[in-house]
C-alpha atoms as a PDB file:
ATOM      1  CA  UNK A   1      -7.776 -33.343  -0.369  1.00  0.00           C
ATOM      2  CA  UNK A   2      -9.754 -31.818  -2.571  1.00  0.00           C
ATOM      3  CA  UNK A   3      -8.847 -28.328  -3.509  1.00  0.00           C
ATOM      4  CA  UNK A   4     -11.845 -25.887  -4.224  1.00  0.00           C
ATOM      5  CA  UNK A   5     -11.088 -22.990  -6.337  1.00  0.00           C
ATOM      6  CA  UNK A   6     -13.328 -19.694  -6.123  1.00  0.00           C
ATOM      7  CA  UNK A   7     -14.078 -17.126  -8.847  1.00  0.00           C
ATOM      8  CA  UNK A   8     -15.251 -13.840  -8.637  1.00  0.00           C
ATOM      9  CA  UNK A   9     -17.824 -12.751 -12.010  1.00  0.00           C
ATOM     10  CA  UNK A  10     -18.159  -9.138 -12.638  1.00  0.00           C
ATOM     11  CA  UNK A  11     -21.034  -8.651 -15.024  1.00  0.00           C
ATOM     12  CA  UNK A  12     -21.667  -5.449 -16.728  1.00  0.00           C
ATOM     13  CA  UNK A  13     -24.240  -3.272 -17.075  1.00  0.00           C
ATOM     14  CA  UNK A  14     -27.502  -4.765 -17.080  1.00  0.00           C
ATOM     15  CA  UNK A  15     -29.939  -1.987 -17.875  1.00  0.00           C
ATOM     16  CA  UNK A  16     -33.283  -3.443 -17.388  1.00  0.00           C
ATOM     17  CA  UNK A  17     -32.767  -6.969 -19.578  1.00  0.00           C
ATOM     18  CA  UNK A  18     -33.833  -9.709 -16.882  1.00  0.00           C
ATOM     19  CA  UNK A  19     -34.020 -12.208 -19.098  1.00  0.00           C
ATOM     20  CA  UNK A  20     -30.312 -11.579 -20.485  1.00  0.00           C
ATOM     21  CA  UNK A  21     -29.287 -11.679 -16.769  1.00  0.00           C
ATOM     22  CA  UNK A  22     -31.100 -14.650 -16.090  1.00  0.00           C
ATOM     23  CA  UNK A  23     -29.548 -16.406 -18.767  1.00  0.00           C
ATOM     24  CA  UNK A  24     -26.059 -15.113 -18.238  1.00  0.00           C
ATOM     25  CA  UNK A  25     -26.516 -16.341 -14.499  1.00  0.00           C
ATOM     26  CA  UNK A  26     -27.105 -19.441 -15.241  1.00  0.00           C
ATOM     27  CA  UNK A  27     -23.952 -20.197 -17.444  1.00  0.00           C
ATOM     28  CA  UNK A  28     -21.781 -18.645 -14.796  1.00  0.00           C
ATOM     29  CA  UNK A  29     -22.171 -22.240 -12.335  1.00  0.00           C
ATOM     30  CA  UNK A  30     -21.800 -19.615  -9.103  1.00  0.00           C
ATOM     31  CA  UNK A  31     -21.252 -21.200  -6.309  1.00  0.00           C
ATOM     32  CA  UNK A  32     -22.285 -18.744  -3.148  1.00  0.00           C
ATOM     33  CA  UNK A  33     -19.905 -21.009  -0.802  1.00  0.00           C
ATOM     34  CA  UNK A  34     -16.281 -20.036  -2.703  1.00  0.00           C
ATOM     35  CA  UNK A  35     -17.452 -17.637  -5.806  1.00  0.00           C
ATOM     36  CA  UNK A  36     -18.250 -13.945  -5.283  1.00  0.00           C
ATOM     37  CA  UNK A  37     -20.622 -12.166  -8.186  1.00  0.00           C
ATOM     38  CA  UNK A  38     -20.639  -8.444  -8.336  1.00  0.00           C
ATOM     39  CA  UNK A  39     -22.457  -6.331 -11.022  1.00  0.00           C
ATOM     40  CA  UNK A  40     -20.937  -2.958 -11.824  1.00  0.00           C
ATOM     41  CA  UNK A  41     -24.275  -1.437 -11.837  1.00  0.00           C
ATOM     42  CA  UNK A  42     -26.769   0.438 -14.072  1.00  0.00           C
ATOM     43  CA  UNK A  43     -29.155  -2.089 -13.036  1.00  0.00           C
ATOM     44  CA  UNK A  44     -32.172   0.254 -14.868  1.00  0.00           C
ATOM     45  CA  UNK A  45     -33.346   1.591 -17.544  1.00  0.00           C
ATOM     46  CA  UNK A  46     -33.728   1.430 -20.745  1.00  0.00           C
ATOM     47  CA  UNK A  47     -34.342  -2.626 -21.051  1.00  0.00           C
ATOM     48  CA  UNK A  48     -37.980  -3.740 -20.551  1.00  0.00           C
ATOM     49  CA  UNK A  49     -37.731  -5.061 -17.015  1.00  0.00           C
ATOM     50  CA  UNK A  50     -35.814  -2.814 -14.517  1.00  0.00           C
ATOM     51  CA  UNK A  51     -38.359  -3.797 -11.617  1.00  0.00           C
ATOM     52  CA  UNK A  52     -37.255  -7.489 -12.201  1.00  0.00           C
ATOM     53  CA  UNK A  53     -33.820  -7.177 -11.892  1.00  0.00           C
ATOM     54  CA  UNK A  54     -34.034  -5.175  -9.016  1.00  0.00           C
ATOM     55  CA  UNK A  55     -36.402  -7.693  -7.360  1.00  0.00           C
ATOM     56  CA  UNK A  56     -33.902 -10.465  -8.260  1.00  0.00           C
ATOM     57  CA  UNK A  57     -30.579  -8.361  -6.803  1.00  0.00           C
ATOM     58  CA  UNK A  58     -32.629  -7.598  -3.739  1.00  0.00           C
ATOM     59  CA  UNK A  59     -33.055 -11.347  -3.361  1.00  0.00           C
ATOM     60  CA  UNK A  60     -29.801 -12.522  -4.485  1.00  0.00           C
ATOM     61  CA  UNK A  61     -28.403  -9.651  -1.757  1.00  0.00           C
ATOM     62  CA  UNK A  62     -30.821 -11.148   1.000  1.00  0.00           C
ATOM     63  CA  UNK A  63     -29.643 -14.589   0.275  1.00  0.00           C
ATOM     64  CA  UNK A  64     -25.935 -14.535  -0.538  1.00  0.00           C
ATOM     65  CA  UNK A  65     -24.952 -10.949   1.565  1.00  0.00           C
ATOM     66  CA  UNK A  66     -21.037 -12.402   2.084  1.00  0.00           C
ATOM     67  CA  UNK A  67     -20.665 -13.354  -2.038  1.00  0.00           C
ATOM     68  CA  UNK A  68     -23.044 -11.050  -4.207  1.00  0.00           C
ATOM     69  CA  UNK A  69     -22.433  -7.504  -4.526  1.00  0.00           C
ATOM     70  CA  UNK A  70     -23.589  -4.228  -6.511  1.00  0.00           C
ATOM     71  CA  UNK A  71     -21.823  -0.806  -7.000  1.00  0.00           C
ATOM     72  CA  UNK A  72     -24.074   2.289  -7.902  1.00  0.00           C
ATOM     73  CA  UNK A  73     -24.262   3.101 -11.385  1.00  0.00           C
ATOM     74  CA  UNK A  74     -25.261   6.585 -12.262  1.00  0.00           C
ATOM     75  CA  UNK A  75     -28.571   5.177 -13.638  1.00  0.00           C
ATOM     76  CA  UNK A  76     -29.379   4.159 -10.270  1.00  0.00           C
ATOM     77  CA  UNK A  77     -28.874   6.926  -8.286  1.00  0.00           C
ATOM     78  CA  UNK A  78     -31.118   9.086 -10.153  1.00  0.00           C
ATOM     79  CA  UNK A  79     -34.364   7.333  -8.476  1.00  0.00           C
ATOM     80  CA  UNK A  80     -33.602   7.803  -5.070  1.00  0.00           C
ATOM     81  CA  UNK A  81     -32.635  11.460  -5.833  1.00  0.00           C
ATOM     82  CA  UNK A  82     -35.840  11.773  -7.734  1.00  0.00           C
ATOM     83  CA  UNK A  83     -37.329  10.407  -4.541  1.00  0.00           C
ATOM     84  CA  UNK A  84     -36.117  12.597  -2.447  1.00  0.00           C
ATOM     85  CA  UNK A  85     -37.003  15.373  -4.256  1.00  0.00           C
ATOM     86  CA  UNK A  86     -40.325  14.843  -4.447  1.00  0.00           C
ATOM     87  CA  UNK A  87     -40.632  14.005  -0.754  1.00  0.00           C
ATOM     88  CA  UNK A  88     -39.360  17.822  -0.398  1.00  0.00           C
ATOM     89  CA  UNK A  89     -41.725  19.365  -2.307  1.00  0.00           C
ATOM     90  CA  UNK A  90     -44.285  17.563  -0.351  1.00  0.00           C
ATOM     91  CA  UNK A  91     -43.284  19.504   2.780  1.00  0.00           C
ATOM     92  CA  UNK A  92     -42.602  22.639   0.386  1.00  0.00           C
ATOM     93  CA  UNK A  93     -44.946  22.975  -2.682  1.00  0.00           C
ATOM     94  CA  UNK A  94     -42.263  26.406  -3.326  1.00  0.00           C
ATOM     95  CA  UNK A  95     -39.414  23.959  -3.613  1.00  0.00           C
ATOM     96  CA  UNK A  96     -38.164  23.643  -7.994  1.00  0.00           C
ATOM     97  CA  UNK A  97     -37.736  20.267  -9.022  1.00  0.00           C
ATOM     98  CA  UNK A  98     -34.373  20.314 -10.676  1.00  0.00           C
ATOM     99  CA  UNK A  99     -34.316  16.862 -11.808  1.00  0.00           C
ATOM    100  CA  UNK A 100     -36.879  15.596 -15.165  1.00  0.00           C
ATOM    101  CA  UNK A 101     -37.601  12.467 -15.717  1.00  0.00           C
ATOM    102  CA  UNK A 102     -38.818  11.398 -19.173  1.00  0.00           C
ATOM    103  CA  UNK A 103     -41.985   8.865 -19.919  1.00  0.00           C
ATOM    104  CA  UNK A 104     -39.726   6.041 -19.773  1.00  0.00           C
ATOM    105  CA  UNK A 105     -37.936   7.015 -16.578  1.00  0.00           C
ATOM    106  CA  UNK A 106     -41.061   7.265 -14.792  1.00  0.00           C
ATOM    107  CA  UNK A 107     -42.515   4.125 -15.738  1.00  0.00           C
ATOM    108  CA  UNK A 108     -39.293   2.585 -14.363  1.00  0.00           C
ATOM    109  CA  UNK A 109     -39.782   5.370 -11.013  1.00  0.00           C
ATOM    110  CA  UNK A 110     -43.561   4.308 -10.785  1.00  0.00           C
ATOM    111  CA  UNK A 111     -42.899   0.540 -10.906  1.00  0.00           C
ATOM    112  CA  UNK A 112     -40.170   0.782  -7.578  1.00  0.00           C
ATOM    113  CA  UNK A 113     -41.465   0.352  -3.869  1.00  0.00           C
ATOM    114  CA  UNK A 114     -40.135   2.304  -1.055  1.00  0.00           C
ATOM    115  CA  UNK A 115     -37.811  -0.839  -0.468  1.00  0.00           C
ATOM    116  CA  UNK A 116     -36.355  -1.129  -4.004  1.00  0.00           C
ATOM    117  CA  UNK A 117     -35.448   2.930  -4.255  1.00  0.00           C
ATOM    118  CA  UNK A 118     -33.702   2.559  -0.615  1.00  0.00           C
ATOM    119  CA  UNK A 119     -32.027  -0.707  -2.435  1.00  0.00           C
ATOM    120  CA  UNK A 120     -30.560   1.721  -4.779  1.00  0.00           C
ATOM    121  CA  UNK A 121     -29.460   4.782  -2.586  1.00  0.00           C
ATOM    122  CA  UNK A 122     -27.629   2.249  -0.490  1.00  0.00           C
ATOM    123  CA  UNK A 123     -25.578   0.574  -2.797  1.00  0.00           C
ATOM    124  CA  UNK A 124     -21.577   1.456  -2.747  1.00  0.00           C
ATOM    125  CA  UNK A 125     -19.188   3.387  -5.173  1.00  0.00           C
ATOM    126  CA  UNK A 126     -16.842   0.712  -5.238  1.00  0.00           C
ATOM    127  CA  UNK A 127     -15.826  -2.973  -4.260  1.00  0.00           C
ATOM    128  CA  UNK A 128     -12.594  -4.165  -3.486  1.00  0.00           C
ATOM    129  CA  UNK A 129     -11.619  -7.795  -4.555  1.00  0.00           C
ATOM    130  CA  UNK A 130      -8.766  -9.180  -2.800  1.00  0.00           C
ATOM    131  CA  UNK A 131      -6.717  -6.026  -1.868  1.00  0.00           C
ATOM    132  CA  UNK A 132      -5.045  -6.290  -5.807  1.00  0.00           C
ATOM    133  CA  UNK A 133      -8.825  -6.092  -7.582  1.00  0.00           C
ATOM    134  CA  UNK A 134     -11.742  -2.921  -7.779  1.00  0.00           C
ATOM    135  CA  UNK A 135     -14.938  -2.997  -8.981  1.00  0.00           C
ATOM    136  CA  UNK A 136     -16.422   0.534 -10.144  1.00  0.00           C
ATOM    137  CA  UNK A 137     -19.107   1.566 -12.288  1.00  0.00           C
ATOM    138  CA  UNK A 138     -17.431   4.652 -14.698  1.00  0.00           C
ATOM    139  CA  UNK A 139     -13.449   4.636 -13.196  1.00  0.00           C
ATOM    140  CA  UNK A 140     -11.337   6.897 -11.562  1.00  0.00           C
ATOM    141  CA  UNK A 141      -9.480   9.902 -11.676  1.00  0.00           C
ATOM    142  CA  UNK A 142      -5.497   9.857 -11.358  1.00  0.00           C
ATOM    143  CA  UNK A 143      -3.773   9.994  -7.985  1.00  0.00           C
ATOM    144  CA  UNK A 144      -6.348   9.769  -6.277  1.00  0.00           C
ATOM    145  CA  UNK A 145      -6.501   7.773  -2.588  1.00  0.00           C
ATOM    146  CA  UNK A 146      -9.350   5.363  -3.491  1.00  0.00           C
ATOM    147  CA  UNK A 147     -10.990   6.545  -0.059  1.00  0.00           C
ATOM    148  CA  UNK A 148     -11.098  10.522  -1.447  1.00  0.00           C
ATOM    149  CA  UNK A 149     -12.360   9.520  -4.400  1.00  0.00           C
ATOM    150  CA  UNK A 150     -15.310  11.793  -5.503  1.00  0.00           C
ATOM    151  CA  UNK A 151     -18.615   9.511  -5.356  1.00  0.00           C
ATOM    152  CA  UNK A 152     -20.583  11.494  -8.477  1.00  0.00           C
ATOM    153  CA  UNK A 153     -17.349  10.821 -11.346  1.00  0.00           C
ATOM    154  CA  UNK A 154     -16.980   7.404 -10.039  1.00  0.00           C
ATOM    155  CA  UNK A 155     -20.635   6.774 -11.684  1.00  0.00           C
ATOM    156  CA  UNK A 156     -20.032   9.110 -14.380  1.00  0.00           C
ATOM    157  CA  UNK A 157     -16.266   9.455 -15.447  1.00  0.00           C
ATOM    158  CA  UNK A 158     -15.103   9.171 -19.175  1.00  0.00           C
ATOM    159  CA  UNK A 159     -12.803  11.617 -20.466  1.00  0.00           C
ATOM    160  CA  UNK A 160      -9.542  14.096 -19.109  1.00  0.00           C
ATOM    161  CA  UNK A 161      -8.623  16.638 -20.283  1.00  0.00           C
ATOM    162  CA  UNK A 162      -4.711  15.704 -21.662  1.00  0.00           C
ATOM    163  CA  UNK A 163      -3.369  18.605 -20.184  1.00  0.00           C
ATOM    164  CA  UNK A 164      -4.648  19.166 -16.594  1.00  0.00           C
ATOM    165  CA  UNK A 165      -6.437  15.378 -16.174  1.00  0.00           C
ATOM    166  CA  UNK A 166      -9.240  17.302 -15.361  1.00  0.00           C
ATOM    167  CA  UNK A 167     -12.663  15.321 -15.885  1.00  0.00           C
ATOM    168  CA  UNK A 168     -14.761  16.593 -18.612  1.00  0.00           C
ATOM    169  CA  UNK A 169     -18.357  16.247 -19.565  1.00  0.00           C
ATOM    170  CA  UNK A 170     -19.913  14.917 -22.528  1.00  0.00           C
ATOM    171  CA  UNK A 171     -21.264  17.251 -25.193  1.00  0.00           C
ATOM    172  CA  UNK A 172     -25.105  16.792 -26.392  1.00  0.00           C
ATOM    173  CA  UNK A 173     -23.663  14.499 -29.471  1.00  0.00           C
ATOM    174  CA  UNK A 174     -21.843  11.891 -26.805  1.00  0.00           C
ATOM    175  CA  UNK A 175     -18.609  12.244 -28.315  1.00  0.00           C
ATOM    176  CA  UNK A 176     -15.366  12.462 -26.962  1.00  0.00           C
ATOM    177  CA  UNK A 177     -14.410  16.169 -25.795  1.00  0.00           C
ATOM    178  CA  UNK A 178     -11.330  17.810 -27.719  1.00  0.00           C
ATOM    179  CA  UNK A 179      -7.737  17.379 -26.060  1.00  0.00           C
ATOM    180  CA  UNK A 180      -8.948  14.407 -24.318  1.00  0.00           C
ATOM    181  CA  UNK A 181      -8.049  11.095 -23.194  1.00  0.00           C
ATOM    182  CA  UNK A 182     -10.016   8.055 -21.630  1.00  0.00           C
ATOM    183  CA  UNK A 183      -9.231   7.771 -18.116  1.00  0.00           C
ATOM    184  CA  UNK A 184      -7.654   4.775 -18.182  1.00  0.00           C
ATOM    185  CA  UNK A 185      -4.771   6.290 -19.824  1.00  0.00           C
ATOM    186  CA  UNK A 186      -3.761   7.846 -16.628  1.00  0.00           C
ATOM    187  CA  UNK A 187      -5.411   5.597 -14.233  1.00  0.00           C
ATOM    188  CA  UNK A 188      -2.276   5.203 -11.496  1.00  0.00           C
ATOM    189  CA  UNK A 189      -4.240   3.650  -8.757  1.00  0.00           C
ATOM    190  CA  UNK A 190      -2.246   0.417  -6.813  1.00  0.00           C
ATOM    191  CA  UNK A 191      -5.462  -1.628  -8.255  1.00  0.00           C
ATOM    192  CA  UNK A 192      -6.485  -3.683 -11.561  1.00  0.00           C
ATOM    193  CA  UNK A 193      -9.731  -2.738 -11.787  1.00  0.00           C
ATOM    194  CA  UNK A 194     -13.261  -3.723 -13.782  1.00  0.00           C
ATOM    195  CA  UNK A 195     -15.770  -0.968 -14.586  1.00  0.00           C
ATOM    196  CA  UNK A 196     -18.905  -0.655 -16.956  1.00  0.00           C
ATOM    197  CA  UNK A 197     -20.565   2.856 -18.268  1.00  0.00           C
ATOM    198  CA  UNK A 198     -18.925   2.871 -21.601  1.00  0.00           C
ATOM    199  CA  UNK A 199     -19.685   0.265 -24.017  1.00  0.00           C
ATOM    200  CA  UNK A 200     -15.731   0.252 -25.740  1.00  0.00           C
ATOM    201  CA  UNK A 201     -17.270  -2.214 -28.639  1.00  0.00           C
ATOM    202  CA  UNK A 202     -20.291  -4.686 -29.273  1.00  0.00           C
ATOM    203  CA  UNK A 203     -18.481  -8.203 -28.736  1.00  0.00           C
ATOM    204  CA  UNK A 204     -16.169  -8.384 -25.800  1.00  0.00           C
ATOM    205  CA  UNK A 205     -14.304  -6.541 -22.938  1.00  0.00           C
ATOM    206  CA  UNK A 206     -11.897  -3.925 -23.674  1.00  0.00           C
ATOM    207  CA  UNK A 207      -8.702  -4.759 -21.887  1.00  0.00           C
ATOM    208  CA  UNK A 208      -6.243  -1.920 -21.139  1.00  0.00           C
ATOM    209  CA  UNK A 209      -3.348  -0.995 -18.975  1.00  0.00           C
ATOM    210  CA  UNK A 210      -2.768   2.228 -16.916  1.00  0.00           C
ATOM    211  CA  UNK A 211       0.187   4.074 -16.388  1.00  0.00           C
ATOM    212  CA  UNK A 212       1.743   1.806 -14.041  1.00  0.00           C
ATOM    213  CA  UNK A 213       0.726  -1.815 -15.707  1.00  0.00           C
ATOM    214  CA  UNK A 214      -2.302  -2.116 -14.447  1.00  0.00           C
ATOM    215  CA  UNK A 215      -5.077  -4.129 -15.645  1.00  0.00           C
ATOM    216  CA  UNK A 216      -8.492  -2.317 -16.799  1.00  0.00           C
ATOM    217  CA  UNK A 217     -11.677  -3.767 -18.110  1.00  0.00           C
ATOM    218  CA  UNK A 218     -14.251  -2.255 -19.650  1.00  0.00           C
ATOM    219  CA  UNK A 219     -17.006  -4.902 -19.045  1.00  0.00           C
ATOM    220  CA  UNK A 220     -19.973  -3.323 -20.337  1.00  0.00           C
ATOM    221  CA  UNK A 221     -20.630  -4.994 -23.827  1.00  0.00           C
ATOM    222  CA  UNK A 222     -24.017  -3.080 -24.663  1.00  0.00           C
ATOM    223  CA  UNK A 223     -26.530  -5.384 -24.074  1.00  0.00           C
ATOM    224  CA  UNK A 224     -29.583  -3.200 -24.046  1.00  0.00           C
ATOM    225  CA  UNK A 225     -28.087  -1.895 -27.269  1.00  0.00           C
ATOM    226  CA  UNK A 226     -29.210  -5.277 -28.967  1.00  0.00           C
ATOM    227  CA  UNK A 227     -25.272  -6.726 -28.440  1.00  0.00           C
ATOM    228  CA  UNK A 228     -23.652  -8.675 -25.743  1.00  0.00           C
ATOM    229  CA  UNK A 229     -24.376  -9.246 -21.510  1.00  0.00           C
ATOM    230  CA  UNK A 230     -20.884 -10.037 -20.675  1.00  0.00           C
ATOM    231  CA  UNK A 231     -18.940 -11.047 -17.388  1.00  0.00           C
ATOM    232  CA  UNK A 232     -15.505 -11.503 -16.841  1.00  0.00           C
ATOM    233  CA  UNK A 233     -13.644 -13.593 -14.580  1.00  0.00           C
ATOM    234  CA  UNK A 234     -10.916 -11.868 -12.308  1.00  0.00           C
ATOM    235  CA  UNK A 235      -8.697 -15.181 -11.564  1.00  0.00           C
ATOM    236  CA  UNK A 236      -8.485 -16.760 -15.264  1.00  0.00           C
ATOM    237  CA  UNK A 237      -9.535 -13.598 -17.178  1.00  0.00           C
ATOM    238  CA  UNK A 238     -12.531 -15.749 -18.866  1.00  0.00           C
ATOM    239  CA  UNK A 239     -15.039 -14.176 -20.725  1.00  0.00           C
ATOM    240  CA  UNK A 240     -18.700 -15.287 -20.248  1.00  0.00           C
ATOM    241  CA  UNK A 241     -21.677 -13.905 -22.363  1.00  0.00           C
ATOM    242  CA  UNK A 242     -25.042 -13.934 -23.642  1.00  0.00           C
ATOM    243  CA  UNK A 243     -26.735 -12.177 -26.866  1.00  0.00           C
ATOM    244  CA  UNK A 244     -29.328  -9.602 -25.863  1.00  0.00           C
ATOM    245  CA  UNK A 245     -33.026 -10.589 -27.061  1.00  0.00           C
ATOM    246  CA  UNK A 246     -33.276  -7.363 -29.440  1.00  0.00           C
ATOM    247  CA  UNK A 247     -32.313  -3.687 -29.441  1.00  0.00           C
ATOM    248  CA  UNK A 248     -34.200  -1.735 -26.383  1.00  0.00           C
ATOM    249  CA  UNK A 249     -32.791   1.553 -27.569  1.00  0.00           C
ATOM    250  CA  UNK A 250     -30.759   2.680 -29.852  1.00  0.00           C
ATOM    251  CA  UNK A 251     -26.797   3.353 -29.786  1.00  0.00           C
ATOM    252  CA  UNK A 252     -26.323   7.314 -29.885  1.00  0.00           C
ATOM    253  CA  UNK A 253     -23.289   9.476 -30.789  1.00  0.00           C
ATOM    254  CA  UNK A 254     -19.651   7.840 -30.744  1.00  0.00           C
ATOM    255  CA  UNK A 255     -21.136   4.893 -29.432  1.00  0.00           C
ATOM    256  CA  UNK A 256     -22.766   4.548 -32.806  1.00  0.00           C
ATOM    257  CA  UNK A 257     -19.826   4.081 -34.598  1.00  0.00           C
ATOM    258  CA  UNK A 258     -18.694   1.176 -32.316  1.00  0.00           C
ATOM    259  CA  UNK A 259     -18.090  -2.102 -35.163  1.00  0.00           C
ATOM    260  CA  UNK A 260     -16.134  -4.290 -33.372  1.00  0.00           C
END
């Protein structure tokens, strides 16, 4: 009998490059039947085709429901808040629009439909693979019950403070806060886990362990940045990538000092 052996790809964040994704896809060999495929999220912005990829995870979601999945990035979230917003000051032309979006940004907001905003409100904070394996877009803070975790840092988390493992915020310059750690120095969930938001260097996956052994991958390889679309395979560990077409935007802050 022959035995068929499934793989789950996490890909990282995509950020608008379609054609990266496309080509990435297509060296992966998925196979909806066994595989599962789940992107971490940040599937706008700043990359010249947002709309596309949307279009494409919409489809791929329609077509494959049981083995493609997508967890919210904090990129994501922002048009469907944006939406919402502006549905309320419909009703109330006194209501303050709190949230800005920039020339860019509102290309990317004017190119959505109704159905690819609602796309994006409705994806989920998290995937669990297997009971042993999560998929999240920024991480998690310690000790924690994955259920109570807080929905907003699990698209945005980076730092703790050493001291308290309180999160904190980045400053205007992107770098990492005083007394700080990454949070996947004191990650203690019962999970390995795969996330994307930070790009930890140009070429490949940053592998760590938390406190307790566990695996953690940084996935996101900056390829709107001009570097690498990268996916990694839970069950082998495998490495897959593609070189982005050019530099969308630039690298800013620490990111910028990234060589490796």
């Amino acid at each position: 009998m022959l035995i068929c052996m499934s793989s789950t790809f996490v890909i990282g964040d995509v950020h608008g490059c379609f054609d990266e994704l496309k080509e990435l896809y297509s060296k992966l060999n998925f196979n909806p039947q066994t595989d599962k495929l789940i992107l971490t999220g940040d599937l706008v912005d700043r990359g010249p085709k947002s709309k596309e990829v949307v279009t494409w995870c919409r489809f791929m979601k329609n077509t494959y429901p049981n083995s493609f999945f997508i967890v919210q990035g904090n990129h994501d979230e922002v048009y469907p808040r944006y939406q919402k917003g502006i549905k309320r000051k419909e009703k109330d032309p006194k209501f303050h629009m709190n949230l800005y979006l920039n020339d860019h940004k509102m290309k990317v907001y004017q190119s959505l439909n109704e159905e690819d905003i609602h796309f994006l409100k409705m994806l989920p904070s998290y995937y669990l693979v297997n009971n042993d394996w999560v998929v999240v877009h920024a991480g998690f803070e310690p000790s924690i019950p994955l259920e109570k975790q807080d929905y907003g840092k699990m698209q945005h988390i980076r730092y703790l403070d050493k001291d308290t493992n309180k999160t904190l915020s980045l400053g205007k310059d992107f770098k990492q806060p005083p007394n700080s750690v990454y949070w996947t120095e004191r990650y203690n969930l019962p999970y390995n886990v795969v996330y994307g938001h930070m790009v930890h260097s140009r070429m490949t996956p940053k592998i760590s362990f938390g406190v307790n052994g566990q695996k953690c991958v940084g996935v996101d390889t900056g390829g709107c940045f001009g570097h690498m679309l990268s996916a990694y395979v839970i069950e082998t560990g495998e490495v897959i990538q593609v070189k982005a077409k050019k530099a969308y935007v630039e690298m800013h802050g620490s990111l910028a000092n990234i060589e490796d």
